[in-house]
C-alpha atoms as a PDB file:
ATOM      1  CA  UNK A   1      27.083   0.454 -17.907  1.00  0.00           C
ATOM      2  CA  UNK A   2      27.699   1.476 -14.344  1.00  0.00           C
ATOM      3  CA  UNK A   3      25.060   2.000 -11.767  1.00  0.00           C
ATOM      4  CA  UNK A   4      24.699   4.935  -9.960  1.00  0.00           C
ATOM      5  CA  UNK A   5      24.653   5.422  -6.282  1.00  0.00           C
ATOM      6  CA  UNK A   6      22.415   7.871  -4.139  1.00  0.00           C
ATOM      7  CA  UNK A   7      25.901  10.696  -2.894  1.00  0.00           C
ATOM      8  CA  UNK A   8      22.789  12.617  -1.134  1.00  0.00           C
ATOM      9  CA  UNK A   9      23.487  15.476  -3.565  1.00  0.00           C
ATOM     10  CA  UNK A  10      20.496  15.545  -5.561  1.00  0.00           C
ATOM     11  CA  UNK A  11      17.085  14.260  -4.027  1.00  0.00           C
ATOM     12  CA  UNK A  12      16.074  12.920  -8.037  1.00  0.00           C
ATOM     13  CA  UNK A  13      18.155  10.208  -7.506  1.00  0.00           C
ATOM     14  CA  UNK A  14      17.072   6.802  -7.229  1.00  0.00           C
ATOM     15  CA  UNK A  15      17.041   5.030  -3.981  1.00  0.00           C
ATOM     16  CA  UNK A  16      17.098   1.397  -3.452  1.00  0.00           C
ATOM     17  CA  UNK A  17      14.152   0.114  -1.551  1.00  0.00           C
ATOM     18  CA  UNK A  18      16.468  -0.646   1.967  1.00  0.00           C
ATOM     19  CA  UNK A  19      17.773   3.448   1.822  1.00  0.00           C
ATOM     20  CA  UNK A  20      14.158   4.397   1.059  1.00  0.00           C
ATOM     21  CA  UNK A  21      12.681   1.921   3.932  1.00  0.00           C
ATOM     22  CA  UNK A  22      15.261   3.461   5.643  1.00  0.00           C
ATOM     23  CA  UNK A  23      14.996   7.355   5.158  1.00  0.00           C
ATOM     24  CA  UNK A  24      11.640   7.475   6.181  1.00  0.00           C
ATOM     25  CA  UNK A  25      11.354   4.889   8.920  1.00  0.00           C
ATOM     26  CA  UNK A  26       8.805   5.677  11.668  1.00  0.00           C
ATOM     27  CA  UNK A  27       8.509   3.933  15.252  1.00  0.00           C
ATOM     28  CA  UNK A  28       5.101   2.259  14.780  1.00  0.00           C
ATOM     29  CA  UNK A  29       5.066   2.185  18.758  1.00  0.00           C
ATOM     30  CA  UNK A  30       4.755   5.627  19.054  1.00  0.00           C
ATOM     31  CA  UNK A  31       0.427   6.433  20.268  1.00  0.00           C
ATOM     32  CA  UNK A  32      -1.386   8.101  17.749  1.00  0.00           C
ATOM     33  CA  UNK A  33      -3.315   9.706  20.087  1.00  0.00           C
ATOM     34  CA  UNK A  34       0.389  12.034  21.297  1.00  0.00           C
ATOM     35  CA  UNK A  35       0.600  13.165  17.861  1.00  0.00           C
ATOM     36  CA  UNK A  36      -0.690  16.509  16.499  1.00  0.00           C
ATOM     37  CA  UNK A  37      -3.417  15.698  14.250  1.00  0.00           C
ATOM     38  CA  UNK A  38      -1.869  17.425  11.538  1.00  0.00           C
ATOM     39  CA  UNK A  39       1.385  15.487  11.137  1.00  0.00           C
ATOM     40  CA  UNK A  40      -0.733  12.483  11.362  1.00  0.00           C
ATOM     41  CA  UNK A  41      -0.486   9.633   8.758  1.00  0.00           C
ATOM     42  CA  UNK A  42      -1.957   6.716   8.601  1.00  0.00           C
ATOM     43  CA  UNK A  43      -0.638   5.882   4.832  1.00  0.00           C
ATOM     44  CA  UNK A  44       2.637   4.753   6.599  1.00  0.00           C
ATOM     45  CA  UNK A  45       3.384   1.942   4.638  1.00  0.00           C
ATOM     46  CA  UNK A  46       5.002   0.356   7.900  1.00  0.00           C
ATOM     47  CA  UNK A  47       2.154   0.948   9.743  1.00  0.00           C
ATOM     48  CA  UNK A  48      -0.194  -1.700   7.956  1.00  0.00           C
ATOM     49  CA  UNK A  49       3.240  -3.868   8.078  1.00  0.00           C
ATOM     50  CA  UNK A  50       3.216  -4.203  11.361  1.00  0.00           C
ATOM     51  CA  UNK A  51      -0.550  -3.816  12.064  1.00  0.00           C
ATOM     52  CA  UNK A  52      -0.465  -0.832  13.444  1.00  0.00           C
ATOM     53  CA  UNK A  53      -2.766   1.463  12.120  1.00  0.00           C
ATOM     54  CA  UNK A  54      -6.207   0.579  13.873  1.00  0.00           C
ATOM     55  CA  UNK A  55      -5.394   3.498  16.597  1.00  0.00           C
ATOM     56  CA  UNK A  56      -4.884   6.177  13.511  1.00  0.00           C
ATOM     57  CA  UNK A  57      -8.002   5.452  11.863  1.00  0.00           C
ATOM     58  CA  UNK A  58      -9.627   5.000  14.808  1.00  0.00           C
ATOM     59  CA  UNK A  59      -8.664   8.801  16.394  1.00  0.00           C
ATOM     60  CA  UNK A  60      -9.552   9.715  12.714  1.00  0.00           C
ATOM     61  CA  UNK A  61     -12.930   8.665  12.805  1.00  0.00           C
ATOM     62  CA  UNK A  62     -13.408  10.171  16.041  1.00  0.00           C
ATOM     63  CA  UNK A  63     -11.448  13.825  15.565  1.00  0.00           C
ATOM     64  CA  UNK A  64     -11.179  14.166  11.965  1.00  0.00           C
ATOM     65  CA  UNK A  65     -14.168  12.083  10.332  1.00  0.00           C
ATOM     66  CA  UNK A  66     -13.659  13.542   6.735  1.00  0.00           C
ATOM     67  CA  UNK A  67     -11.183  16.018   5.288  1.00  0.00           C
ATOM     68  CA  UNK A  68     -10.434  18.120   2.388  1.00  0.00           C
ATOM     69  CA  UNK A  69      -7.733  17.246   0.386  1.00  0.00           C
ATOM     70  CA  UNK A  70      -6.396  18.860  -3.364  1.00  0.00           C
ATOM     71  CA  UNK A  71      -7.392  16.356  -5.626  1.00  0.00           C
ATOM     72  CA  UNK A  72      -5.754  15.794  -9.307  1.00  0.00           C
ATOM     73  CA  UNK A  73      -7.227  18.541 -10.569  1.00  0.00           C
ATOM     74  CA  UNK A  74      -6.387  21.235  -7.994  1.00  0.00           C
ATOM     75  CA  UNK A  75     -10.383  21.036  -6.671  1.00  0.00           C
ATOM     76  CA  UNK A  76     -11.086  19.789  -3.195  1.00  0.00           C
ATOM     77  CA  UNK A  77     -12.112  16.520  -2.576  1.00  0.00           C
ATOM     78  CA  UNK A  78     -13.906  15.196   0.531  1.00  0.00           C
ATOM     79  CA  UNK A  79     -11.825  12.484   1.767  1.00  0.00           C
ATOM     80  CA  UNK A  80     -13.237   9.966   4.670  1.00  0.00           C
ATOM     81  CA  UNK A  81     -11.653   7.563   6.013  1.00  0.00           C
ATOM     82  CA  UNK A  82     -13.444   4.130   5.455  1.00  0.00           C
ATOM     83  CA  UNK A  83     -11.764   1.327   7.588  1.00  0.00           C
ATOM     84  CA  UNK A  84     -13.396  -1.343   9.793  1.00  0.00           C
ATOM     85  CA  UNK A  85     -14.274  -0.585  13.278  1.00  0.00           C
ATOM     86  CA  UNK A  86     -14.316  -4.347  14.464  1.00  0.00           C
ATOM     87  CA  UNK A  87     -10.644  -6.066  14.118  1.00  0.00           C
ATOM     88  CA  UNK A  88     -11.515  -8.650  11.497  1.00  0.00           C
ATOM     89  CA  UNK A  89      -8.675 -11.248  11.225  1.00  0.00           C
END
């Protein structure tokens, strides 16, 4: 059985974990706070990798304390985000 390879033709196609790592890197250096608030993401999974993510969360909790999100079902749901103000390590 032969394996087959991402040819960038159809975006259902599997990618291995490097070309998916790699197709949606980020620069974690980049200041949250030069960002529009709307393209913001602090779900970057290479954010919390490199323990970067304080500075979303924390111009989150000061701009955007809660917001509404389509949940499962279509219905809005309240979403706040609930991280640590003090660094714990």
């Amino acid at each position: 059985m032969s394996e087959s390879r991402n040819t960038g033709n159809n975006e259902n196609e599997r990618l291995s974990n490097r070309e998916a790592r790699d197709k949606w890197a980020i620069d974690v250096n980049i200041d949250p706070w030069s960002l529009d608030l709307e393209t913001l993401d602090p779900s970057h999974p290479s954010l919390f990798e490199h323990d970067k993510f304080w500075a979303y969360f924390e111009r989150l909790r000061q701009e955007d304390p809660g917001a509404l999100h389509a949940g499962l079902d279509g219905w809005p749901v309240l979403v706040s985000y609930q991280v640590p103000r003090h660094h714990v390590r």
